[in-house]
N, C-alpha and C. Protein backbone atom coordinates (compact mmCIF):
# COMPACT_ATOMS: atom_id res chain seq x y z
N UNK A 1 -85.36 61.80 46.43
CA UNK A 1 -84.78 61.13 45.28
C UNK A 1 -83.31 61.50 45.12
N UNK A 2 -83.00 63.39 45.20
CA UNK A 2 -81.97 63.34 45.07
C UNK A 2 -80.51 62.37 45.95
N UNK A 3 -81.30 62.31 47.35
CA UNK A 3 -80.85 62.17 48.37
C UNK A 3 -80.09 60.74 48.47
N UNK A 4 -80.94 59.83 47.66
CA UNK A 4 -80.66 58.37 47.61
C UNK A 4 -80.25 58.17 46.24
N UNK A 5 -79.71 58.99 45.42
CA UNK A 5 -79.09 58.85 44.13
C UNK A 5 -77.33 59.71 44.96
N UNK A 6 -77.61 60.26 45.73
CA UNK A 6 -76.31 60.39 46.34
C UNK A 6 -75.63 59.73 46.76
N UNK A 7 -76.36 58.91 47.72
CA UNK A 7 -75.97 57.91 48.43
C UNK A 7 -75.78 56.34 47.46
N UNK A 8 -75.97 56.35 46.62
CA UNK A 8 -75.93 55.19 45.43
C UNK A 8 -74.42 55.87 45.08
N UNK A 9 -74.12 56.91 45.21
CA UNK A 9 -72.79 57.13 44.57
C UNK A 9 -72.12 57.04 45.45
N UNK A 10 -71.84 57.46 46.35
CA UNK A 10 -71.23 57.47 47.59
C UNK A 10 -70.64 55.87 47.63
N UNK A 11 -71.72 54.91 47.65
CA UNK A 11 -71.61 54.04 47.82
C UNK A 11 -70.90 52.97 46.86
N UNK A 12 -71.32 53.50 45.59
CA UNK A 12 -70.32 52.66 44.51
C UNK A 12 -68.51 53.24 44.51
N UNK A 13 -68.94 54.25 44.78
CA UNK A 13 -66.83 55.21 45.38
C UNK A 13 -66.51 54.49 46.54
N UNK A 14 -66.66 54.32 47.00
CA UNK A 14 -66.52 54.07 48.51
C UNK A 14 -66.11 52.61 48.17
N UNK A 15 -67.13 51.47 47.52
CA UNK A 15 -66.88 50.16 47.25
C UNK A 15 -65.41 50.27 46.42
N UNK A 16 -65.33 51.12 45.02
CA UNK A 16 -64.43 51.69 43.96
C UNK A 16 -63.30 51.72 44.81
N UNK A 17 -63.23 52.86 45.62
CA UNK A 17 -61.91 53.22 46.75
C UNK A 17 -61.31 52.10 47.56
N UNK A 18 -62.42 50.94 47.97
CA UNK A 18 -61.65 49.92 48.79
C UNK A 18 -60.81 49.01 47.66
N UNK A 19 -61.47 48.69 46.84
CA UNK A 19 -60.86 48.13 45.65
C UNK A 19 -59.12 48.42 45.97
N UNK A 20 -59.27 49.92 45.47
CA UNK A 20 -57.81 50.32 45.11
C UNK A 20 -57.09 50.58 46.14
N UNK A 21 -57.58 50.61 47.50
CA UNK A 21 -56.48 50.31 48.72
C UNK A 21 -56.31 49.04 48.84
N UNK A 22 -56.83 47.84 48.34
CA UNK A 22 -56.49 46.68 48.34
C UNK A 22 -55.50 46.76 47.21
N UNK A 23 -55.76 47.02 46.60
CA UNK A 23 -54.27 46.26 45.17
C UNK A 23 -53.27 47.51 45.69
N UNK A 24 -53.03 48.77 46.39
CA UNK A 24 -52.04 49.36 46.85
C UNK A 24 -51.32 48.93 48.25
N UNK A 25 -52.03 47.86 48.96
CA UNK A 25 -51.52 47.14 50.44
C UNK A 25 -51.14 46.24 49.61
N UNK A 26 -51.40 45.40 48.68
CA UNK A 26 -51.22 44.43 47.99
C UNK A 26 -49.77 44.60 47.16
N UNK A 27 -49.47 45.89 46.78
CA UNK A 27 -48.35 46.09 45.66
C UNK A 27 -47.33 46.80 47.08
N UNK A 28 -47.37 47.49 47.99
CA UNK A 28 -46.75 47.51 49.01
C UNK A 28 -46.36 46.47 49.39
N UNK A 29 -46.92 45.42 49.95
CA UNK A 29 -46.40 44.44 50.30
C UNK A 29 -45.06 43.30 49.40
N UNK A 30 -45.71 43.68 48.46
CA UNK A 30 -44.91 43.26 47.33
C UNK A 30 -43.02 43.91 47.46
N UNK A 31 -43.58 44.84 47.15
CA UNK A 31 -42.05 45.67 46.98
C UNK A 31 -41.62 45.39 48.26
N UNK A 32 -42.21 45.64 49.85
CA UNK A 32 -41.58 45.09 50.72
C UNK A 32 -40.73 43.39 50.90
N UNK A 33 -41.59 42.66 50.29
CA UNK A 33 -41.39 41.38 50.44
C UNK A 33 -39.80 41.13 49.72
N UNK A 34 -39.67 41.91 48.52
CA UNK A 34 -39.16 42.15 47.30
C UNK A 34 -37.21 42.52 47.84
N UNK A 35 -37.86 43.67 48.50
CA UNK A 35 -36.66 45.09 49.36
C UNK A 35 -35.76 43.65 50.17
N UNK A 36 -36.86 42.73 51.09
CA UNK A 36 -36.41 41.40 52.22
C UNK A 36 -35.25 40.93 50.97
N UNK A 37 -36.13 40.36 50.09
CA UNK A 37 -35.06 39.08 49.32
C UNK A 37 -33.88 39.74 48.85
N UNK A 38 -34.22 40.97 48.42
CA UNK A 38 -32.81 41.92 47.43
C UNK A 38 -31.63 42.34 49.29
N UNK A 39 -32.28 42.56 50.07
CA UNK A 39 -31.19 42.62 50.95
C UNK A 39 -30.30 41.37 52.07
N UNK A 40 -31.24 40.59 51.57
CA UNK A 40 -30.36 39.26 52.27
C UNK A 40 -29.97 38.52 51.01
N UNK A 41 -29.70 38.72 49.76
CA UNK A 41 -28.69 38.47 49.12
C UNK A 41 -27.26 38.27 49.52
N UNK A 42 -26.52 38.24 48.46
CA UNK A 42 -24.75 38.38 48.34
C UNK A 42 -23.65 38.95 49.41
N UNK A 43 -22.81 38.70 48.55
CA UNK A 43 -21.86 39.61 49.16
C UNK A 43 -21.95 41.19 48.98
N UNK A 44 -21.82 41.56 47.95
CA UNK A 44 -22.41 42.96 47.85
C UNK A 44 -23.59 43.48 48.96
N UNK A 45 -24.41 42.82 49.06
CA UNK A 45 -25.24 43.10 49.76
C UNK A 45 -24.91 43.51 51.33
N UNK A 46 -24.20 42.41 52.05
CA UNK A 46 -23.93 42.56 53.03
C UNK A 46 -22.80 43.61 53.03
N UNK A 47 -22.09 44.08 52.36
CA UNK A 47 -21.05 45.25 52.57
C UNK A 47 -21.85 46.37 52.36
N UNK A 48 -22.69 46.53 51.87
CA UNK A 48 -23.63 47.50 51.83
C UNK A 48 -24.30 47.54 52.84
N UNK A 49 -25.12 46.72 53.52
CA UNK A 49 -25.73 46.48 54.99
C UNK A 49 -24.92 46.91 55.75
N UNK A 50 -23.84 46.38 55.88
CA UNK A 50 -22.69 47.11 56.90
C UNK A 50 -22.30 48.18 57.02
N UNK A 51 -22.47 49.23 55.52
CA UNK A 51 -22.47 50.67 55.76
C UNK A 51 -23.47 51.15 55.97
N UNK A 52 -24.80 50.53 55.73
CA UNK A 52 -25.68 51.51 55.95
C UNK A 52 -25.87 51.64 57.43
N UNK A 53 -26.05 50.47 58.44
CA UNK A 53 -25.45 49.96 59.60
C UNK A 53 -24.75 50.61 60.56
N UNK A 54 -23.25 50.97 60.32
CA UNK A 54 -22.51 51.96 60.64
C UNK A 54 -22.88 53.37 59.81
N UNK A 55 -23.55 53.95 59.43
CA UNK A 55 -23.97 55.20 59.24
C UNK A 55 -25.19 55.94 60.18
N UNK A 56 -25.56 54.75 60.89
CA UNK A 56 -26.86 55.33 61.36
C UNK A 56 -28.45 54.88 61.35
N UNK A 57 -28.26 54.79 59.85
CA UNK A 57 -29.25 54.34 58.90
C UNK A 57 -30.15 53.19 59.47
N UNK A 58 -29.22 52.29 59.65
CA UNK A 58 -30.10 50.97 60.35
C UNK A 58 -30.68 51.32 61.52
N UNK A 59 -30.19 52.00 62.55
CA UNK A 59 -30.89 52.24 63.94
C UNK A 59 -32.21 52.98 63.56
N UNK A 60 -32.13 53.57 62.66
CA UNK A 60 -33.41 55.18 61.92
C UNK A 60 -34.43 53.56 61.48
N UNK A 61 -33.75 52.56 60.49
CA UNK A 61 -35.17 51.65 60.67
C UNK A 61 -35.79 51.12 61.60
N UNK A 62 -34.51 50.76 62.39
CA UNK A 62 -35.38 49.38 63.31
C UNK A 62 -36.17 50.34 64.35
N UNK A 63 -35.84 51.89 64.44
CA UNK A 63 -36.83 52.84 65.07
C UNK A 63 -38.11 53.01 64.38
N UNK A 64 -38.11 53.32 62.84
CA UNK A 64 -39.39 53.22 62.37
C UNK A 64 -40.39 52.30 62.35
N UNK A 65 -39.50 50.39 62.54
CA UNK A 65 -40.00 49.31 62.58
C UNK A 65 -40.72 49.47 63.60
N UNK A 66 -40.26 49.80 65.11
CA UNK A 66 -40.57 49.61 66.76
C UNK A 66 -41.82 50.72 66.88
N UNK A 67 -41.85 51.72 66.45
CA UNK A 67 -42.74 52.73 66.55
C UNK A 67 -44.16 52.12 66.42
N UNK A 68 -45.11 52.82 66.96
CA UNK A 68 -46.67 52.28 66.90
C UNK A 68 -47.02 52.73 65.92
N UNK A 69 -48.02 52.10 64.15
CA UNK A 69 -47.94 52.87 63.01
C UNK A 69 -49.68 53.06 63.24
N UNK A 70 -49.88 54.12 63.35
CA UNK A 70 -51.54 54.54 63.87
C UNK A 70 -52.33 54.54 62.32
N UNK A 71 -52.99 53.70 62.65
CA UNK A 71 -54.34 52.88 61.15
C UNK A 71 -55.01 54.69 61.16
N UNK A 72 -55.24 55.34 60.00
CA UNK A 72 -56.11 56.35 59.75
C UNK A 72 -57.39 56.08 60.10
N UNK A 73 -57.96 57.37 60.95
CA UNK A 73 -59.51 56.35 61.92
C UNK A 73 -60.29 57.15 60.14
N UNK A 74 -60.17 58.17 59.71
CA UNK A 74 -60.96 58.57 58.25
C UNK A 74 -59.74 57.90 57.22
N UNK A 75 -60.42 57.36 55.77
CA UNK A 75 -60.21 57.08 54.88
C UNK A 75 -59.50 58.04 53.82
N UNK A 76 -58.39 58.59 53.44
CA UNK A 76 -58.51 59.41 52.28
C UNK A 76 -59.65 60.00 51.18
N UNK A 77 -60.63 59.28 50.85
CA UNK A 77 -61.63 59.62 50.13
C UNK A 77 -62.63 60.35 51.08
N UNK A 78 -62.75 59.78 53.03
CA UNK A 78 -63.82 60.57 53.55
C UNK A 78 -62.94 61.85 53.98
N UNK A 79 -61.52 61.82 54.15
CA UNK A 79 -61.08 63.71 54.80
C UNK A 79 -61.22 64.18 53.12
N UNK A 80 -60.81 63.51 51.66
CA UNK A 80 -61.39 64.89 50.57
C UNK A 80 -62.52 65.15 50.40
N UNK A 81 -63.54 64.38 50.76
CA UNK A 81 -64.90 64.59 50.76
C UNK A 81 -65.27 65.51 51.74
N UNK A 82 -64.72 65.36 52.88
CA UNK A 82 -65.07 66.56 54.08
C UNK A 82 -64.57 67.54 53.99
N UNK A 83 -63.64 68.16 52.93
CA UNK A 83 -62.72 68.53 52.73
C UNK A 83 -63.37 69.82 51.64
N UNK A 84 -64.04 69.02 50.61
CA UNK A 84 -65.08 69.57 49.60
C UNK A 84 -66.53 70.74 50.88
N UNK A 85 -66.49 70.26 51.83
CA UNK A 85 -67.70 70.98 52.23
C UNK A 85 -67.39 72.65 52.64
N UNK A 86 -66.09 73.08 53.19
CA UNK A 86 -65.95 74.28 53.20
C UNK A 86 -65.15 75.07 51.66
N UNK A 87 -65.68 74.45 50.89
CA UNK A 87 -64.67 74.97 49.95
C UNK A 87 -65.46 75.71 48.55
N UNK A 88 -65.05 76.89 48.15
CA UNK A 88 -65.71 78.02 47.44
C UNK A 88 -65.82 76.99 46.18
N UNK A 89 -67.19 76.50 46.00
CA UNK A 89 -67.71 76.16 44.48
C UNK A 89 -67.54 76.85 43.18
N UNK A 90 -67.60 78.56 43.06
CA UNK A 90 -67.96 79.14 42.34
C UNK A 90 -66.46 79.27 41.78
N UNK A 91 -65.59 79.06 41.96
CA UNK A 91 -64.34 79.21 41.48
C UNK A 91 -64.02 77.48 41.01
N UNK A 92 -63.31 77.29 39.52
CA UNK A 92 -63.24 76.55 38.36
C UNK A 92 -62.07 75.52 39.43
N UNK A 93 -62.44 74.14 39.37
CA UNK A 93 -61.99 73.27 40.19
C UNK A 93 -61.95 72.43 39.17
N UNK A 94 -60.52 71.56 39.34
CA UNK A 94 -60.00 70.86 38.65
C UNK A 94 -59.48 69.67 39.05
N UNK A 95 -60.21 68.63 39.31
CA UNK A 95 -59.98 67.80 40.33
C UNK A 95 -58.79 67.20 40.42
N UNK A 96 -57.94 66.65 38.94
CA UNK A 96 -56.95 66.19 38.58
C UNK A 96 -55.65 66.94 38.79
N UNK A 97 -55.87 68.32 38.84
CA UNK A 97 -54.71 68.69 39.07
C UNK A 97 -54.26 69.35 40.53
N UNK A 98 -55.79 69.12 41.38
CA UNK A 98 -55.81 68.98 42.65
C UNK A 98 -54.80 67.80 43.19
N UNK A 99 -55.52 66.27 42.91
CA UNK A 99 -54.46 65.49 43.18
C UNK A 99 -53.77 65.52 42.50
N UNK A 100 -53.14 65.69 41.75
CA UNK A 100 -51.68 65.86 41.09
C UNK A 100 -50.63 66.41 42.15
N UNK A 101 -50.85 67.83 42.85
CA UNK A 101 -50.23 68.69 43.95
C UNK A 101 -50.35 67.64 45.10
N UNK A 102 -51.82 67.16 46.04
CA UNK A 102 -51.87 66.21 46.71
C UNK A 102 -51.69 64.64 46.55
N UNK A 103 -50.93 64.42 45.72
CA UNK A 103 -50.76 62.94 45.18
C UNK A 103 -50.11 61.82 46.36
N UNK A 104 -48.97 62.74 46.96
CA UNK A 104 -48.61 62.08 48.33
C UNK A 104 -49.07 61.86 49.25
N UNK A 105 -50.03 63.25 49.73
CA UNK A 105 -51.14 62.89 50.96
C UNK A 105 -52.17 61.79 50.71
N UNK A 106 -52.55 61.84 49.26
CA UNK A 106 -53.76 60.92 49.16
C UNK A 106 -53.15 59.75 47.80
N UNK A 107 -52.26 59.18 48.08
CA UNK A 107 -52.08 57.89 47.40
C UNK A 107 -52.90 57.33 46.44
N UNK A 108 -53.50 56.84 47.24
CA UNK A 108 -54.46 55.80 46.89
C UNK A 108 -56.13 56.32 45.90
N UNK A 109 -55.93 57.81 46.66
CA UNK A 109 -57.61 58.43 45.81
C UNK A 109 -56.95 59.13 44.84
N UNK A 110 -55.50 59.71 44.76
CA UNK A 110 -55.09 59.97 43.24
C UNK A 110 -54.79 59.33 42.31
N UNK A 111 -54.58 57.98 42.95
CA UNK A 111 -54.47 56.80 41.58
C UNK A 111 -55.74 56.75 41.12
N UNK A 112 -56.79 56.09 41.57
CA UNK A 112 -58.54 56.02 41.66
C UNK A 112 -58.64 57.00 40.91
N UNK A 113 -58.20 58.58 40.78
CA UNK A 113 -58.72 59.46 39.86
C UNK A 113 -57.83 59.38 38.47
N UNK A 114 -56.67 59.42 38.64
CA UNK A 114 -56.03 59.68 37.64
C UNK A 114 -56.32 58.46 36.42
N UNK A 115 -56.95 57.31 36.91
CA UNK A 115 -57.51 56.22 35.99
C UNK A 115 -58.76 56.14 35.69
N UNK A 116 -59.65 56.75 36.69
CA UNK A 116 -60.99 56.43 36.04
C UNK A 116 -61.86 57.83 35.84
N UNK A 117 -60.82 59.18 36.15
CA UNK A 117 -61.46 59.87 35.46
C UNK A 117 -60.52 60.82 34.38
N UNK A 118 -59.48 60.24 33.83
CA UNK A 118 -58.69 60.19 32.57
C UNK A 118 -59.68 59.71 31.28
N UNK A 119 -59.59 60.81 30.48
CA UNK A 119 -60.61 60.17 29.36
C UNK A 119 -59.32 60.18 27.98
N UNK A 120 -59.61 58.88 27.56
CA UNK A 120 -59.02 58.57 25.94
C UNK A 120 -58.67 59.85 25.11
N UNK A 121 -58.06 59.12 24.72
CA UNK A 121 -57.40 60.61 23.45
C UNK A 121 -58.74 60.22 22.20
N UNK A 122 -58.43 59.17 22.04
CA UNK A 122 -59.50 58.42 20.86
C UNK A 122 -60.19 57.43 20.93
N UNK A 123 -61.86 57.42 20.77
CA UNK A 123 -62.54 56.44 21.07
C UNK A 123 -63.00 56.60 19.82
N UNK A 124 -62.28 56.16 18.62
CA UNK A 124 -62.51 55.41 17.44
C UNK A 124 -61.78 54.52 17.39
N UNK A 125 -62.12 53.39 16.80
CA UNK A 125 -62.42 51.87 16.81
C UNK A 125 -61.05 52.23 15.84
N UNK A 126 -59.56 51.47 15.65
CA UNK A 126 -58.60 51.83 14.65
C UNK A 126 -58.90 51.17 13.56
N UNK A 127 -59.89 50.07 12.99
CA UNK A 127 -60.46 49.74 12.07
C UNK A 127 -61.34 50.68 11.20
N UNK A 128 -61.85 51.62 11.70
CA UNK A 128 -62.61 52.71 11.08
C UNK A 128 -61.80 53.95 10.89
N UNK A 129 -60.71 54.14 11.58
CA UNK A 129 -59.93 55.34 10.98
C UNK A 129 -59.38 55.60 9.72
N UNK A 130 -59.02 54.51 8.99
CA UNK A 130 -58.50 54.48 7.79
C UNK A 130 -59.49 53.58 7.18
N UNK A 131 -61.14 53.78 7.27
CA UNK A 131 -61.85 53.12 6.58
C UNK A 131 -62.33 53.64 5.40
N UNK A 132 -62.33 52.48 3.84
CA UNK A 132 -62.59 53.83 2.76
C UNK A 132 -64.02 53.12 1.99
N UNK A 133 -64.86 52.84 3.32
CA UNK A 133 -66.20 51.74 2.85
C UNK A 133 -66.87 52.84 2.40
N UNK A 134 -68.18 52.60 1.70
CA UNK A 134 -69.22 53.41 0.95
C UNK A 134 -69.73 54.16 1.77
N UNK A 135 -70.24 53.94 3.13
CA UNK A 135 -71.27 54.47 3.86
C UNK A 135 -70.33 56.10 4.25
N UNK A 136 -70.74 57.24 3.85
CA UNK A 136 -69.80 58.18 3.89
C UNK A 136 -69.90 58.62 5.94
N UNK A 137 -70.82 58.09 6.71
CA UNK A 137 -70.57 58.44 7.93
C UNK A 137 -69.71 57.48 8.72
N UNK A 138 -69.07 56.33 7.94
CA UNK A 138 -67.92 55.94 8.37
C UNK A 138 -66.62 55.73 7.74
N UNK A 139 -66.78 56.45 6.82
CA UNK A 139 -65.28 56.68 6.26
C UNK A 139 -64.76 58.29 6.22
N UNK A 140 -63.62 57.78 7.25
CA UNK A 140 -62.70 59.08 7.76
C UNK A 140 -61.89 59.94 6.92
N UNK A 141 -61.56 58.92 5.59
CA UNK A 141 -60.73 59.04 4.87
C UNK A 141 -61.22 58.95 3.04
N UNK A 142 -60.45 59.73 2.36
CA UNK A 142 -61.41 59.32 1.14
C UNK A 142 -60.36 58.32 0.27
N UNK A 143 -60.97 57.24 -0.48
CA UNK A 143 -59.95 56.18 -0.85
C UNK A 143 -59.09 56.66 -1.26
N UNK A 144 -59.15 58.20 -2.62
CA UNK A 144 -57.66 58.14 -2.44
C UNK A 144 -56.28 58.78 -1.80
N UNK A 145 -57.00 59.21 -0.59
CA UNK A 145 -55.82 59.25 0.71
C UNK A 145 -55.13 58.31 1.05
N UNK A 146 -56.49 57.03 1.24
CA UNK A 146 -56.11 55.63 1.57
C UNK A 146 -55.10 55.44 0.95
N UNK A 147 -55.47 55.30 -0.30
CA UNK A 147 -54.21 54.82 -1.45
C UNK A 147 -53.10 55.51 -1.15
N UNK A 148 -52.59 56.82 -1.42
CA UNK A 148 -51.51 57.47 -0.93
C UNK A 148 -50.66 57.10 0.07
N UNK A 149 -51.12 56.49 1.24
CA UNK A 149 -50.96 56.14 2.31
C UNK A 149 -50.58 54.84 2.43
N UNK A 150 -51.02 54.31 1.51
CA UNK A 150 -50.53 52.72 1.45
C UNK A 150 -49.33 52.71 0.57
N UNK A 151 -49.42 53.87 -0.77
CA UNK A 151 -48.67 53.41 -1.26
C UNK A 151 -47.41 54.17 -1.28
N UNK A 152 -47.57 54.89 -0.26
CA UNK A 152 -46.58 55.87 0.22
C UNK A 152 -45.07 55.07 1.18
N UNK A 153 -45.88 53.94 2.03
CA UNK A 153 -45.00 52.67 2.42
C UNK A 153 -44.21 51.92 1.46
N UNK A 154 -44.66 51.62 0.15
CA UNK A 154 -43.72 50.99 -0.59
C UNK A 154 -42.63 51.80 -1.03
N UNK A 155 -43.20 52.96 -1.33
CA UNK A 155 -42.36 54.35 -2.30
C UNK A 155 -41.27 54.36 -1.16
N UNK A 156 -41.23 54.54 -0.15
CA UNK A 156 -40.18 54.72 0.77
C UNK A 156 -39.68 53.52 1.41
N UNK A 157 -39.81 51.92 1.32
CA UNK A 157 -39.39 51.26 1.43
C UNK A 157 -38.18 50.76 -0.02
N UNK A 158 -38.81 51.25 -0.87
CA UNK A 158 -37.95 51.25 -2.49
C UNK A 158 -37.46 52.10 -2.46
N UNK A 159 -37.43 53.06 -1.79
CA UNK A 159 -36.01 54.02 -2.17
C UNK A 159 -35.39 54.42 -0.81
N UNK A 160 -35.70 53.47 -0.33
CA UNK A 160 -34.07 53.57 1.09
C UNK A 160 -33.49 51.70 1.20
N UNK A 161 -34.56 51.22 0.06
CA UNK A 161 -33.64 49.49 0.07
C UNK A 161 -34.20 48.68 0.92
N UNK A 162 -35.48 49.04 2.01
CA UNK A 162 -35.67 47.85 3.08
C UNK A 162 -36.99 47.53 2.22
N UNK A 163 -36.92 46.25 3.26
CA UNK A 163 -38.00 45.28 2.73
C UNK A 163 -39.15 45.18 3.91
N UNK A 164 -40.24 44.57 3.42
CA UNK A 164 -41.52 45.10 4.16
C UNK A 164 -41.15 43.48 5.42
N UNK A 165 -41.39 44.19 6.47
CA UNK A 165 -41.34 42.78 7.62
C UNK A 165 -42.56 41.87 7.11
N UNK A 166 -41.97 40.36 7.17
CA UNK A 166 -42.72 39.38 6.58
C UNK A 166 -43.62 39.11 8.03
N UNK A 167 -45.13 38.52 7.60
CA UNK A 167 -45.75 38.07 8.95
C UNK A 167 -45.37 36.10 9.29
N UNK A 168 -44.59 36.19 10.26
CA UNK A 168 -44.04 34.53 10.18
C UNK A 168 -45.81 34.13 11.13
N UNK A 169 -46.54 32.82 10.30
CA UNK A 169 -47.48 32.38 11.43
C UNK A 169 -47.25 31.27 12.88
């Protein structure tokens, strides 16, 4: 049981992880496509091309262009996963601030973490925070805080002279 509740996870990360190397080849490509149009622009442009050109610079791309770019035969998510097997459990692991340090090596699985295992500051509804209804297990506030609070906006809109922004529909 345990064995195939592993593998159910494995498997929804793994699906999760391709996800987000698609919208990161996807937003790469972008900014590349992006880098094309912004440098075959203007005049500016081309005097800039021309120094970078004569500096060196251009030969260092069209070398990085020509080079063979070798596809990773493991995934980022399978070398941290293989990665997890020699590694001392009993000492307090912090996954986030693991990738935080590895954020460059692993791109793509520190975004994946830093979003879906980031938890809310507040998961109250902002309709119930300043609620001053009867039921006392949903009111945060007692009405007359509420009041204070409301009427604490006019008191300081009347004595510095502004006026409350109108709602235009």
């Amino acid at each position: 049981m345990k064995l195939k509740n592993m593998d159910d996870v494995k498997n929804a990360l793994e699906i999760l992880y391709n996800e987000y190397v698609e919208m990161y080849d996807a937003s790469i490509k972008e900014a590349t496509s992006k880098e094309k149009s912004r440098s075959s622009g203007g005049s500016t442009t081309s005097r800039l091309n021309e120094e970078i050109s004569s500096s060196g610079w251009d030969a260092f791309g069209e070398f990085l262009k020509d080079i063979d770019v070798e596809t990773p035969k493991k995934s980022e998510l399978i070398v941290y996963l293989e990665g997890l097997v020699g590694r001392d459990h009993s000492v307090n692991f912090n996954v986030l601030d693991w990738l935080n340090t590895h954020k460059l090596k692993y791109r793509v699985l520190s975004s994946l973490a830093s979003e879906t295992l980031a938890v809310p500051i507040s998961t109250v509804a902002s309709e119930t925070t300043f609620s001053a209804g009867v039921k006392s297990n949903r009111s945060t506030l007692e009405p007359r805080n509420v009041e204070m609070l409301i009427c604490g906006g006019d008191w300081i809109r009347q004595k510095y002279g502004t006026k409350k922004k109108l709602k235009i529909p």
